[in-house]
PDB file of N, CA and C in Angstrom:
ATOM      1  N   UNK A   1     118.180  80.308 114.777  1.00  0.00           N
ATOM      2  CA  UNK A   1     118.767  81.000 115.911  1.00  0.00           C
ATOM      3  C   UNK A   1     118.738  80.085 117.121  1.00  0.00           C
ATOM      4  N   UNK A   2     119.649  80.183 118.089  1.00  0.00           N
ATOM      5  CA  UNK A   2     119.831  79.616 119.271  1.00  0.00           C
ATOM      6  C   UNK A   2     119.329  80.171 119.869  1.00  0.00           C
ATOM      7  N   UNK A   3     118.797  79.165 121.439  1.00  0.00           N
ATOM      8  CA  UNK A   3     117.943  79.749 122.387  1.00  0.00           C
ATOM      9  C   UNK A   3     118.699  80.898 123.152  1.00  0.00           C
ATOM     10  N   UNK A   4     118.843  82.322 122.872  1.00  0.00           N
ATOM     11  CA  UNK A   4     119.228  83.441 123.813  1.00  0.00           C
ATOM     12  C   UNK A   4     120.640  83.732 123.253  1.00  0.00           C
ATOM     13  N   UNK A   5     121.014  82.782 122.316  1.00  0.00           N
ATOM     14  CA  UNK A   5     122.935  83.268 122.079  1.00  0.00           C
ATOM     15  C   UNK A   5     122.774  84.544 120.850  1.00  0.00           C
ATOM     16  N   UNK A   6     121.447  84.939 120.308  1.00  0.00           N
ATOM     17  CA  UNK A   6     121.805  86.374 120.043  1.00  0.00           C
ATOM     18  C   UNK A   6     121.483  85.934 118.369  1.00  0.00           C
ATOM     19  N   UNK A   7     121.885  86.701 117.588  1.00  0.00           N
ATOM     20  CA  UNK A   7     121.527  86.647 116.253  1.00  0.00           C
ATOM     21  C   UNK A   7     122.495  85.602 115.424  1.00  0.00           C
ATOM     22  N   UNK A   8     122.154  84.228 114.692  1.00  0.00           N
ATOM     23  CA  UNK A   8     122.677  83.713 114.089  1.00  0.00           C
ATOM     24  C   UNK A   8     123.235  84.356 112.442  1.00  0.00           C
ATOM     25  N   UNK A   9     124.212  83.511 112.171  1.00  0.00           N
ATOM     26  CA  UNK A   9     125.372  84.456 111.158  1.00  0.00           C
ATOM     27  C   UNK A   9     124.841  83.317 109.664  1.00  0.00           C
ATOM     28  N   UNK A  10     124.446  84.738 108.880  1.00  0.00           N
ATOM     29  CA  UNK A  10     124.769  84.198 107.775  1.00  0.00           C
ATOM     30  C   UNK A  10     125.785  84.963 106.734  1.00  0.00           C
ATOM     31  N   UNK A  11     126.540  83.976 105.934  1.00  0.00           N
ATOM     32  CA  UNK A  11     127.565  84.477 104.702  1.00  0.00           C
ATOM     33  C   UNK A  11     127.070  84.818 103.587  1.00  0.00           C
ATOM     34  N   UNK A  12     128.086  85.650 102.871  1.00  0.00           N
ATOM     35  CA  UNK A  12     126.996  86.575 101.481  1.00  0.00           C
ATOM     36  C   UNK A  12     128.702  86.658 100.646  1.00  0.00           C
ATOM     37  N   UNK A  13     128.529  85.591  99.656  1.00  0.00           N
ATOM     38  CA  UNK A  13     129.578  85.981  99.016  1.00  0.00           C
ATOM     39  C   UNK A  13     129.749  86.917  97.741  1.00  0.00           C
ATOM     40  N   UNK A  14     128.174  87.348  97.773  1.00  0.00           N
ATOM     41  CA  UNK A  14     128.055  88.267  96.477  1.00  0.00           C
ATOM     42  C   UNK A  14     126.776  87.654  95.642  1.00  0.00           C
ATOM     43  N   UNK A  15     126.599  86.028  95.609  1.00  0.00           N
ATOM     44  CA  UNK A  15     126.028  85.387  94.744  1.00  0.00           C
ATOM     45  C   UNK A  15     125.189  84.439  95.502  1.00  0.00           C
ATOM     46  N   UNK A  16     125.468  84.030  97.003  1.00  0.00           N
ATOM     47  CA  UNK A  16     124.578  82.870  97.318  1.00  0.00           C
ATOM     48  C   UNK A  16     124.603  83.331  98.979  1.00  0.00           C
ATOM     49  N   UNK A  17     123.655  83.232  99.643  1.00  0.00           N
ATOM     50  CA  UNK A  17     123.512  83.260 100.917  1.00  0.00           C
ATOM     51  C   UNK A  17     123.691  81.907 101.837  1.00  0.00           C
ATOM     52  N   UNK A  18     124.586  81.619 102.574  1.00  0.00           N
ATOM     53  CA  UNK A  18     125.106  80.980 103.052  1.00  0.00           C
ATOM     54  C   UNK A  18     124.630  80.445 104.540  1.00  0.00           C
ATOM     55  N   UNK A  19     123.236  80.181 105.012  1.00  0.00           N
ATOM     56  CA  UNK A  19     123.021  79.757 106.278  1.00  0.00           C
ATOM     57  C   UNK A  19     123.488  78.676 107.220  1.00  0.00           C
ATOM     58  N   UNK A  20     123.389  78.692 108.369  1.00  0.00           N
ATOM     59  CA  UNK A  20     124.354  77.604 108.905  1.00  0.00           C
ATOM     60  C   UNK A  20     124.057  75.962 107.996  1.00  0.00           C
ATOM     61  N   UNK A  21     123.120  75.746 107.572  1.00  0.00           N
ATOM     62  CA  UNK A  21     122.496  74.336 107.462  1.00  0.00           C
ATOM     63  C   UNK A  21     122.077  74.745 106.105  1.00  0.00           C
ATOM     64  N   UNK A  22     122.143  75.407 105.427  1.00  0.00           N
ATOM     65  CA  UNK A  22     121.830  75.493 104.166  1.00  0.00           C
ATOM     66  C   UNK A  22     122.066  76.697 103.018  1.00  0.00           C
ATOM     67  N   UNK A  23     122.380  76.630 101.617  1.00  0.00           N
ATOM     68  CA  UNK A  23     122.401  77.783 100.998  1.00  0.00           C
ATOM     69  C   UNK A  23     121.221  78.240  99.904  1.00  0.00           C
ATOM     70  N   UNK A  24     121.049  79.520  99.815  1.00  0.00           N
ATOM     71  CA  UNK A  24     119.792  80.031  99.212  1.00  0.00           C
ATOM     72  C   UNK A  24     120.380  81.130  98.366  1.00  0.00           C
ATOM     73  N   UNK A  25     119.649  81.038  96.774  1.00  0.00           N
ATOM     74  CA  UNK A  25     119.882  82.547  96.221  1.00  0.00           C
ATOM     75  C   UNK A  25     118.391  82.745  95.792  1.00  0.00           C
ATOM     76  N   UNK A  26     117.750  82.142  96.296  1.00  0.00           N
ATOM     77  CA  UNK A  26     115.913  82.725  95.506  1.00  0.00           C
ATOM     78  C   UNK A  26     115.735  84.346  95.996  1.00  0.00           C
ATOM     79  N   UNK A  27     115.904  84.563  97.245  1.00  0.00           N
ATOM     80  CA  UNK A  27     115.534  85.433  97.730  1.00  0.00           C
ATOM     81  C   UNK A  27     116.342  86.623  97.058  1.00  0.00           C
ATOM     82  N   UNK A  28     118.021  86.467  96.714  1.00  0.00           N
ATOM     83  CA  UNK A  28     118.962  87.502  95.692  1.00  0.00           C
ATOM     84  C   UNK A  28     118.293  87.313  94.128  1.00  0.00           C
ATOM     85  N   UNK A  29     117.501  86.200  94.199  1.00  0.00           N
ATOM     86  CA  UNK A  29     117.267  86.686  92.478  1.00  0.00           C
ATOM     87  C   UNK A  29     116.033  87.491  92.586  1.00  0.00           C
ATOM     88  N   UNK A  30     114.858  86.900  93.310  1.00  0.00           N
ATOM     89  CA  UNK A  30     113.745  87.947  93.685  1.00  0.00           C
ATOM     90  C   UNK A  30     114.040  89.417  93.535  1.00  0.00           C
ATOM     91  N   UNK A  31     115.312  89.875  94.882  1.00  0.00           N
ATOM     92  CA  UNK A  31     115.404  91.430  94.904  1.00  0.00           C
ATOM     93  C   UNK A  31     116.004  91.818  93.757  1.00  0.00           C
ATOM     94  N   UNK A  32     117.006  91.027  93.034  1.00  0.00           N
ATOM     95  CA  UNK A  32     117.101  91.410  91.631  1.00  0.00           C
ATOM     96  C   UNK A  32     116.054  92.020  90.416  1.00  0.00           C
ATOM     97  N   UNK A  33     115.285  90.908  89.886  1.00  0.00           N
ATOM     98  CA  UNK A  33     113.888  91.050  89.258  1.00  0.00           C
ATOM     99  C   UNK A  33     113.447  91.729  89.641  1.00  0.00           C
ATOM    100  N   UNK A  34     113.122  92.355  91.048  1.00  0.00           N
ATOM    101  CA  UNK A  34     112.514  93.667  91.905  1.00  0.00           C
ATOM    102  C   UNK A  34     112.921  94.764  91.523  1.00  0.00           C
ATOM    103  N   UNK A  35     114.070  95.173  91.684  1.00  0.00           N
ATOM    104  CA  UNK A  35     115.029  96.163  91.292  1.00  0.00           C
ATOM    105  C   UNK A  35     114.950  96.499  89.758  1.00  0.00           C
ATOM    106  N   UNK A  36     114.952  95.140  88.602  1.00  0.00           N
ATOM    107  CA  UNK A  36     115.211  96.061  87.110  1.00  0.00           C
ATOM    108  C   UNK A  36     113.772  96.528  87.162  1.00  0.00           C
ATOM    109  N   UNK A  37     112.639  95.326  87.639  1.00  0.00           N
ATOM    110  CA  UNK A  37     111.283  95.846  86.805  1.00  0.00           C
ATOM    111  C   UNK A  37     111.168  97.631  87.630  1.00  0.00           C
ATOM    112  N   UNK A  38     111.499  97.953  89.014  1.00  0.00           N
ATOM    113  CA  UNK A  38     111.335  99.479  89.134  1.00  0.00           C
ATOM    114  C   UNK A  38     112.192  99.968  88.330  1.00  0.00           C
ATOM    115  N   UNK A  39     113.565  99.805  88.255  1.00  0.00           N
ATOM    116  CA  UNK A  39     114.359 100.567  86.927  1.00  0.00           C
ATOM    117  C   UNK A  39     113.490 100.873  86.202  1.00  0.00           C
ATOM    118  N   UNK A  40     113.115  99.966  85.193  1.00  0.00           N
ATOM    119  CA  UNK A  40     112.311 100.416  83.933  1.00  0.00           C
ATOM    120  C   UNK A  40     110.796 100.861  84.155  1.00  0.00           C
ATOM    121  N   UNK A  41     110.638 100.427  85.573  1.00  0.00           N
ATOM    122  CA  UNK A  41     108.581 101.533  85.105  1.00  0.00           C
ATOM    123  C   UNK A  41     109.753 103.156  85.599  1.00  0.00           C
ATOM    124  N   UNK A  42     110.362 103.179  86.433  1.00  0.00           N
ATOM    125  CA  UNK A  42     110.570 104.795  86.551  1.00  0.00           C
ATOM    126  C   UNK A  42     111.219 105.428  85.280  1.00  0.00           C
ATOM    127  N   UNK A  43     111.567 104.577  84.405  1.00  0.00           N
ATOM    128  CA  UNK A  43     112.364 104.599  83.087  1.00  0.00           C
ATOM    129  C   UNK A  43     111.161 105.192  82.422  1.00  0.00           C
ATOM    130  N   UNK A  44     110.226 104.449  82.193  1.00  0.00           N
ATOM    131  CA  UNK A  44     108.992 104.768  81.763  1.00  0.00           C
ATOM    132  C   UNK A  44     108.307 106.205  82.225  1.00  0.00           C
ATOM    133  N   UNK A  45     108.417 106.169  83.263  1.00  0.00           N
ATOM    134  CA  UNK A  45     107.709 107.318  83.889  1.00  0.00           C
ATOM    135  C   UNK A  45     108.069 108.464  83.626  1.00  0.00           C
ATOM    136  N   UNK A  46     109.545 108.381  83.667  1.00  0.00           N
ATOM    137  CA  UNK A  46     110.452 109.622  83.575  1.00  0.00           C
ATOM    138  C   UNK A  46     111.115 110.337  82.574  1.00  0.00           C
ATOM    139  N   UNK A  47     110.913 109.371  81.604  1.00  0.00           N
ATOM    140  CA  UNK A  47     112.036 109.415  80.424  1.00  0.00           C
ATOM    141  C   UNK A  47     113.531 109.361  80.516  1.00  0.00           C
ATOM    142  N   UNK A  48     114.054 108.978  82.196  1.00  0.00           N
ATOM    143  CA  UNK A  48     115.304 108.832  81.673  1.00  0.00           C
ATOM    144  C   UNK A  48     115.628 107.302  82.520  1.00  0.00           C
ATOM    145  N   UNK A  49     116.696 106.721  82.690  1.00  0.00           N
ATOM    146  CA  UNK A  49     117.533 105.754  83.110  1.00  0.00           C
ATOM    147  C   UNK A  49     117.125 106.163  84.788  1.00  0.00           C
ATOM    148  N   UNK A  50     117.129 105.199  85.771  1.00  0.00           N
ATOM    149  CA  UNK A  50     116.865 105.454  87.293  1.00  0.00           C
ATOM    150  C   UNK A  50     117.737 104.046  87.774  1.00  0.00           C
ATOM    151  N   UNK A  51     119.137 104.963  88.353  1.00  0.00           N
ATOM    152  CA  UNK A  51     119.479 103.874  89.000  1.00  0.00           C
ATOM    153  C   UNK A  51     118.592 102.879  90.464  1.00  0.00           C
ATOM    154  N   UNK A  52     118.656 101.610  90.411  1.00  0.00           N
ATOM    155  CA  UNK A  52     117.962 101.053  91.282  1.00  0.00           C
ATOM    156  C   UNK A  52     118.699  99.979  91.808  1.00  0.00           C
ATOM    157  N   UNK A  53     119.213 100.213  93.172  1.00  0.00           N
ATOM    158  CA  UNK A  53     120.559  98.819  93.764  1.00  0.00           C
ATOM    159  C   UNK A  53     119.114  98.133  94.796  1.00  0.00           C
ATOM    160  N   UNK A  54     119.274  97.087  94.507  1.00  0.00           N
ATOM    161  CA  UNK A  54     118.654  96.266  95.594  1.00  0.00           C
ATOM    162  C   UNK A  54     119.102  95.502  96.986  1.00  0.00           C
ATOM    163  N   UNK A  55     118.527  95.729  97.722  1.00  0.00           N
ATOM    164  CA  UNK A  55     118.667  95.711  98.756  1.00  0.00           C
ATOM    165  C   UNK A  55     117.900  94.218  99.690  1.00  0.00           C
ATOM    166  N   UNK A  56     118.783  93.829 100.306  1.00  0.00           N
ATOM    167  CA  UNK A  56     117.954  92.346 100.944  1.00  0.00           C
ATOM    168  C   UNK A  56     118.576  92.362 102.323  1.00  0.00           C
ATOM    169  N   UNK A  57     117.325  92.646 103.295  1.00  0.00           N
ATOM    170  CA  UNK A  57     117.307  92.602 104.596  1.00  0.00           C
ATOM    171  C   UNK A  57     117.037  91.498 105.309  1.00  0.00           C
ATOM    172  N   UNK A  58     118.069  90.704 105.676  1.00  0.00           N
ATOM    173  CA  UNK A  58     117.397  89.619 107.033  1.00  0.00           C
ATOM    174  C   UNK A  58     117.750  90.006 108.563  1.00  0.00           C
ATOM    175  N   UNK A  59     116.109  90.228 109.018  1.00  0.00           N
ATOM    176  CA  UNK A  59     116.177  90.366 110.542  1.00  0.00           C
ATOM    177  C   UNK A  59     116.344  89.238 110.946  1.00  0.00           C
ATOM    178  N   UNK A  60     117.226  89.234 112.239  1.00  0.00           N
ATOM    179  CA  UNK A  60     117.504  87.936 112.915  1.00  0.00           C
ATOM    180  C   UNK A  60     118.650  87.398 112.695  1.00  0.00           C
ATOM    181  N   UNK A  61     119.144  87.605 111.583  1.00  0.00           N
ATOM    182  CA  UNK A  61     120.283  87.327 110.500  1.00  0.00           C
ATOM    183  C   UNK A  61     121.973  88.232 110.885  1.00  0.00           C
ATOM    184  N   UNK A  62     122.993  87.605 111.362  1.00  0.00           N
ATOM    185  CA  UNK A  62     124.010  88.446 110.805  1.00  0.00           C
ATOM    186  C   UNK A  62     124.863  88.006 109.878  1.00  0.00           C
ATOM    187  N   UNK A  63     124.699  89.338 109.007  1.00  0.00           N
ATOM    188  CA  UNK A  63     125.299  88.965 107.843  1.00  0.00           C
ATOM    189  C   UNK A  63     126.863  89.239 107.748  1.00  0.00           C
ATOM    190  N   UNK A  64     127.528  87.813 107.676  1.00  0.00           N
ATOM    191  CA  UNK A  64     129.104  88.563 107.653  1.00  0.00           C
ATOM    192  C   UNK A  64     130.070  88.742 105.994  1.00  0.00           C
ATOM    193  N   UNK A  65     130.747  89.215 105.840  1.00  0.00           N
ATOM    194  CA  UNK A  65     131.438  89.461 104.447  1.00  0.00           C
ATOM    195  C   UNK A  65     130.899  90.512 103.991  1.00  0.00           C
ATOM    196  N   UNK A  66     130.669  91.977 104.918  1.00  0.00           N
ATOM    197  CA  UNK A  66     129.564  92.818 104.614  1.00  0.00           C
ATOM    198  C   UNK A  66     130.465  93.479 103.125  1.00  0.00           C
ATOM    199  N   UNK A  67     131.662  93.566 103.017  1.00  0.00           N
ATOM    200  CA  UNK A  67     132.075  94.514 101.823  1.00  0.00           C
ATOM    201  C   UNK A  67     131.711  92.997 100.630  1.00  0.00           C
ATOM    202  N   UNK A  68     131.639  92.018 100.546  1.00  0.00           N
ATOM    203  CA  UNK A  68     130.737  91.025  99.444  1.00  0.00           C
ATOM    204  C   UNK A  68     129.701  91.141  99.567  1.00  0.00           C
ATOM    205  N   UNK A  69     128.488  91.659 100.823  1.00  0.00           N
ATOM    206  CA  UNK A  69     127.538  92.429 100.478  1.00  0.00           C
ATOM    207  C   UNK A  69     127.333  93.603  99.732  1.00  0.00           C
ATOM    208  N   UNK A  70     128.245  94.069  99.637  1.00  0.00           N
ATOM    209  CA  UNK A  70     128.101  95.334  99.096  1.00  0.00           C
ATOM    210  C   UNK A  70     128.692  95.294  97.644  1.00  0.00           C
ATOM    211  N   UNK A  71     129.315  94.307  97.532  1.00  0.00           N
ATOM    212  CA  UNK A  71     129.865  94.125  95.947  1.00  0.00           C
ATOM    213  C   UNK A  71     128.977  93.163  94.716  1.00  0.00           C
ATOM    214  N   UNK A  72     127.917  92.897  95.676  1.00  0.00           N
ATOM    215  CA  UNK A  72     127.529  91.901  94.821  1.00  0.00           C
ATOM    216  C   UNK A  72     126.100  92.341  94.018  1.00  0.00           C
ATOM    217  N   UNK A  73     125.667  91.955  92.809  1.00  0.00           N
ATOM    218  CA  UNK A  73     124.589  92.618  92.806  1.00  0.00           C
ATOM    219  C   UNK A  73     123.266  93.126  93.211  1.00  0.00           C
ATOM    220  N   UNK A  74     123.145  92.445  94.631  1.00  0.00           N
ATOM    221  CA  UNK A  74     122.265  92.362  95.778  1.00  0.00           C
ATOM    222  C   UNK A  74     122.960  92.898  96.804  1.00  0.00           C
ATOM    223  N   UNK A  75     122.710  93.856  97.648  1.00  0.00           N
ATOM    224  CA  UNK A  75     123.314  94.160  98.534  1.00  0.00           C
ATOM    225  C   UNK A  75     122.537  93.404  99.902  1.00  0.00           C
ATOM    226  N   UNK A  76     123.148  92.980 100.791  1.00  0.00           N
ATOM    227  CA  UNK A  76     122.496  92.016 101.593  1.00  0.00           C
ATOM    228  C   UNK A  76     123.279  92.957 103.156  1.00  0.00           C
ATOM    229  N   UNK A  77     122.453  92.864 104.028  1.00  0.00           N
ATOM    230  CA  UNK A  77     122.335  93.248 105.152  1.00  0.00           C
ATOM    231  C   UNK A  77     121.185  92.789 106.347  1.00  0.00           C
ATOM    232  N   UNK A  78     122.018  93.160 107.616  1.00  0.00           N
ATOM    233  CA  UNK A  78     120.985  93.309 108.643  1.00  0.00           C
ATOM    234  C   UNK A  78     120.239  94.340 109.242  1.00  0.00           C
ATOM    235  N   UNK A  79     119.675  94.309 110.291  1.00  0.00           N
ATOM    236  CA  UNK A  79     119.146  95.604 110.654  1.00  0.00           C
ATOM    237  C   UNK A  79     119.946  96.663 111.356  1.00  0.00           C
ATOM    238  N   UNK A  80     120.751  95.770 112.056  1.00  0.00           N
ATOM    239  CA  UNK A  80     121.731  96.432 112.522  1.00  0.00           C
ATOM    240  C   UNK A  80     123.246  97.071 111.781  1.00  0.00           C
ATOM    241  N   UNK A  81     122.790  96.955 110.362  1.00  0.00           N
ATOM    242  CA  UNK A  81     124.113  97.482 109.241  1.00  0.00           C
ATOM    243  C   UNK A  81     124.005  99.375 109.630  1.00  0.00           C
ATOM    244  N   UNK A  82     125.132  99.705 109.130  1.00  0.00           N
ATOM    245  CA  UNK A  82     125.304 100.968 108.974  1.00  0.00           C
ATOM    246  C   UNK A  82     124.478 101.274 107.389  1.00  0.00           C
ATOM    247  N   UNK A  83     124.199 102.878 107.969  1.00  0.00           N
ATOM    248  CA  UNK A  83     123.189 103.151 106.636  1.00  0.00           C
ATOM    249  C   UNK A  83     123.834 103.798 105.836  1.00  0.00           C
ATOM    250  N   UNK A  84     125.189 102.887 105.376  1.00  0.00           N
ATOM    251  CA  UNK A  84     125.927 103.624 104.169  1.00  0.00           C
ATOM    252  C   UNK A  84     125.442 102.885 102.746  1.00  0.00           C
ATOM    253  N   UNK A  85     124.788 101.805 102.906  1.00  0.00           N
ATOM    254  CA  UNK A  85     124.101 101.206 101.865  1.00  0.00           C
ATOM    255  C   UNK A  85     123.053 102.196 101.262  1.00  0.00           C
ATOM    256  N   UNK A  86     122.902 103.113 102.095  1.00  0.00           N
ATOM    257  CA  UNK A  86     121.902 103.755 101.380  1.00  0.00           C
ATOM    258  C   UNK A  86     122.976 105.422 100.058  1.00  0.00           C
ATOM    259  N   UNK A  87     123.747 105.158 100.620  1.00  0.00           N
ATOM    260  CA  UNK A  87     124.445 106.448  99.802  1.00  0.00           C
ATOM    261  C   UNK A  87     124.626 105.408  98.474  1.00  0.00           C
ATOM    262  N   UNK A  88     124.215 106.203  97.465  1.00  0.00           N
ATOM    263  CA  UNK A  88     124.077 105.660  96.308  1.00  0.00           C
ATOM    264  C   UNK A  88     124.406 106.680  95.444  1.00  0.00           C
ATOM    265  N   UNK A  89     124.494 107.431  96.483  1.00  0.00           N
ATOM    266  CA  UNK A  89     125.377 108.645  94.977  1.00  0.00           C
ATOM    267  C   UNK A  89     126.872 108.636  94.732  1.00  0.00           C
ATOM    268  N   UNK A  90     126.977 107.188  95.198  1.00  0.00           N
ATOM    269  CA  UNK A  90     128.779 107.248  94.333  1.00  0.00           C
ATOM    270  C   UNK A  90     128.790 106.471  93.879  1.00  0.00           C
ATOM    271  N   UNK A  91     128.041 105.879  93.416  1.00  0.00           N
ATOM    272  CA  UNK A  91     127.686 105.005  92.285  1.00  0.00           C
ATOM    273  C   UNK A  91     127.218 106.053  91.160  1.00  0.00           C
ATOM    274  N   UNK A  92     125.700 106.742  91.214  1.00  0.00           N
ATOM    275  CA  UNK A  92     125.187 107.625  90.310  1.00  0.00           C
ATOM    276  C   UNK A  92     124.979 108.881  90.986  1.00  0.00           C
ATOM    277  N   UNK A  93     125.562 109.704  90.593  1.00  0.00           N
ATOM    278  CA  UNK A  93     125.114 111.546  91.686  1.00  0.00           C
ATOM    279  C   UNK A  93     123.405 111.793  90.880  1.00  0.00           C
ATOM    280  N   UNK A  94     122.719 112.029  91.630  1.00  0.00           N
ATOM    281  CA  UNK A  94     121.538 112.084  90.974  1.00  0.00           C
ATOM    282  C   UNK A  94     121.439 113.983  91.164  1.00  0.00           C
ATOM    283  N   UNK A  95     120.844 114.245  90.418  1.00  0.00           N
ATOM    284  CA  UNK A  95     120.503 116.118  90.287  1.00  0.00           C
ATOM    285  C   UNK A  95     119.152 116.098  91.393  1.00  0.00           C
ATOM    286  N   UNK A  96     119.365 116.473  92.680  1.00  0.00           N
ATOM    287  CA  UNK A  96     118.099 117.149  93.439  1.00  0.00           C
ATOM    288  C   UNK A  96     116.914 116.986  92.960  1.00  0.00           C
ATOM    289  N   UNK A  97     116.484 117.477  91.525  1.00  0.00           N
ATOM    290  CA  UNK A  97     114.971 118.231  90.755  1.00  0.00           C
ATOM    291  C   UNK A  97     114.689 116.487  90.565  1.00  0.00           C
ATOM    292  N   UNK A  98     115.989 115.795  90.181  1.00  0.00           N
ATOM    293  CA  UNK A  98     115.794 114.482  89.403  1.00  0.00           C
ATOM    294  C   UNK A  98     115.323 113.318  90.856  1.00  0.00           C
ATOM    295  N   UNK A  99     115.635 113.698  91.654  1.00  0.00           N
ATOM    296  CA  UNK A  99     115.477 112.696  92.970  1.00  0.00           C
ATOM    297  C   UNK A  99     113.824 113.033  93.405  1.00  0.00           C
ATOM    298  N   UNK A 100     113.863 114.315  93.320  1.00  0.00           N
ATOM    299  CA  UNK A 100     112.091 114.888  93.668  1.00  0.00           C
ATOM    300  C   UNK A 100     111.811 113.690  92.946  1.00  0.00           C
ATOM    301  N   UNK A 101     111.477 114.087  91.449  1.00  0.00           N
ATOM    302  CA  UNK A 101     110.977 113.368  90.935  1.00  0.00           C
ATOM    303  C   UNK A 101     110.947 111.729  90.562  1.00  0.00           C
ATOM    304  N   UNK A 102     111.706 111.439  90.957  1.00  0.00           N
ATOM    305  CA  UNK A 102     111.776 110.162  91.600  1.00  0.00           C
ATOM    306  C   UNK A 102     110.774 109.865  92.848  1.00  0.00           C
ATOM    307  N   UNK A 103     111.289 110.497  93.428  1.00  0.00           N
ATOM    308  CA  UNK A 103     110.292 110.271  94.879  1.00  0.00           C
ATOM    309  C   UNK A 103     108.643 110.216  94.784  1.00  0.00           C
ATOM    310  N   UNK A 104     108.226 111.643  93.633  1.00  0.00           N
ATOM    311  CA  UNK A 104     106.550 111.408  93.284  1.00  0.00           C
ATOM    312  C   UNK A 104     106.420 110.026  93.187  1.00  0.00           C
ATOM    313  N   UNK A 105     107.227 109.395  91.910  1.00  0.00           N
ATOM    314  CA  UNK A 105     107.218 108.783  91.143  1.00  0.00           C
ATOM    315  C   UNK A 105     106.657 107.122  91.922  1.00  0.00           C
ATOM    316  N   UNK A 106     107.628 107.575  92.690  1.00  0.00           N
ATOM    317  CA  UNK A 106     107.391 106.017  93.956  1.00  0.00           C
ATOM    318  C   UNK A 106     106.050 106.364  94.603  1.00  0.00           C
ATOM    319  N   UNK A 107     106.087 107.393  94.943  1.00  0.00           N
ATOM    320  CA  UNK A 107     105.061 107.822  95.810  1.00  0.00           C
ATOM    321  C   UNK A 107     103.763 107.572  95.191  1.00  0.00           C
ATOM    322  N   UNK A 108     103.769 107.671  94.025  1.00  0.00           N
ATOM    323  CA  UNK A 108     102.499 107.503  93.214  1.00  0.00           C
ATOM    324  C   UNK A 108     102.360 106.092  92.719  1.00  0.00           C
ATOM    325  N   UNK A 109     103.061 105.278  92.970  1.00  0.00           N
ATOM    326  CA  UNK A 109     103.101 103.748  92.360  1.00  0.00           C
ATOM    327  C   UNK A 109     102.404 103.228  93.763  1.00  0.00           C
ATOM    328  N   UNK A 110     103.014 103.377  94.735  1.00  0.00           N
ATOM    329  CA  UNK A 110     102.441 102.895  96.105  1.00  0.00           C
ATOM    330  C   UNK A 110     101.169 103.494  96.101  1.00  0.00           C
ATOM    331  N   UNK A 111     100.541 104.536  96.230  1.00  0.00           N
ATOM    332  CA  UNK A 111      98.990 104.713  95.929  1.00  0.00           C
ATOM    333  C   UNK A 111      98.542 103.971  95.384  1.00  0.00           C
ATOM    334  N   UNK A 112      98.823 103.873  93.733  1.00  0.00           N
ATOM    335  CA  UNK A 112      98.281 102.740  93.032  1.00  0.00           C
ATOM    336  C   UNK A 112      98.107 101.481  93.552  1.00  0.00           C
ATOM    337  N   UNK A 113      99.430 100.953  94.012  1.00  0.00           N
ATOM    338  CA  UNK A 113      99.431  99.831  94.534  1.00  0.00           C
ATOM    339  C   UNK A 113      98.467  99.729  96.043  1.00  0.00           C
ATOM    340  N   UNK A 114      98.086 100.212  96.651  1.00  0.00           N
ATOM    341  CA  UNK A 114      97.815 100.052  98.068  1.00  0.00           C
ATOM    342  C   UNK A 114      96.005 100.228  97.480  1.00  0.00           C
ATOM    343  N   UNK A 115      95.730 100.551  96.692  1.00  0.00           N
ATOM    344  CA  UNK A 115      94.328 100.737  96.487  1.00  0.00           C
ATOM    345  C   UNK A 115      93.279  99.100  96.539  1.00  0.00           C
TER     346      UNK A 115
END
């Protein structure tokens, strides 16, 4: 970032993050690997399939090509994105009873985890 000119721009063509001086996908394969291994423990947990889109936030960051953010298998954003990344039910409509339970589900992994 520049001294005071505001948030520097990075590009997201779906597959590689594009910074002024350099390109990176560690951080899109990370939230990837992130994303199936919760798929499958809530898979586990639940007995059924749990959709899981991943999500990669850089503060400080603007991210431009936001609809190749959104197409790619990482969805990449800033803080300042609209929170339509989060509607995920037009991708999968999830059943209410099925989202509860989802939610324990997280809810109880983070206990675990935070212990």
């Amino acid at each position: 970032k520049g001294g005071g000119e505001g948030l520097a721009e990075v590009r997201y063509d779906g597959k590689t993050l594009q910074f002024p001086h350099w390109a990176e996908t560690r951080p899109l394969q990370q939230a990837h690997q992130q994303a199936v291994w919760l798929a499958e423990h809530l898979a586990g947990l639940l007995g059924q399939a749990v959709p899981v889109v991943p999500v990669l936030c850089l503060p400080g960051w603007q991210v431009s090509d936001a609809s190749c953010g959104e197409s790619g298998a990482v969805r990449v954003i800033d803080p300042n994105a609209e929170p339509r990344f989060l509607d995920v039910d037009q991708l999968a409509p999830l059943d209410p009873a099925f989202r509860v339970r989802i939610i324990e589900a997280i809810h109880g992994l983070y206990r675990k985890l935070a212990i």
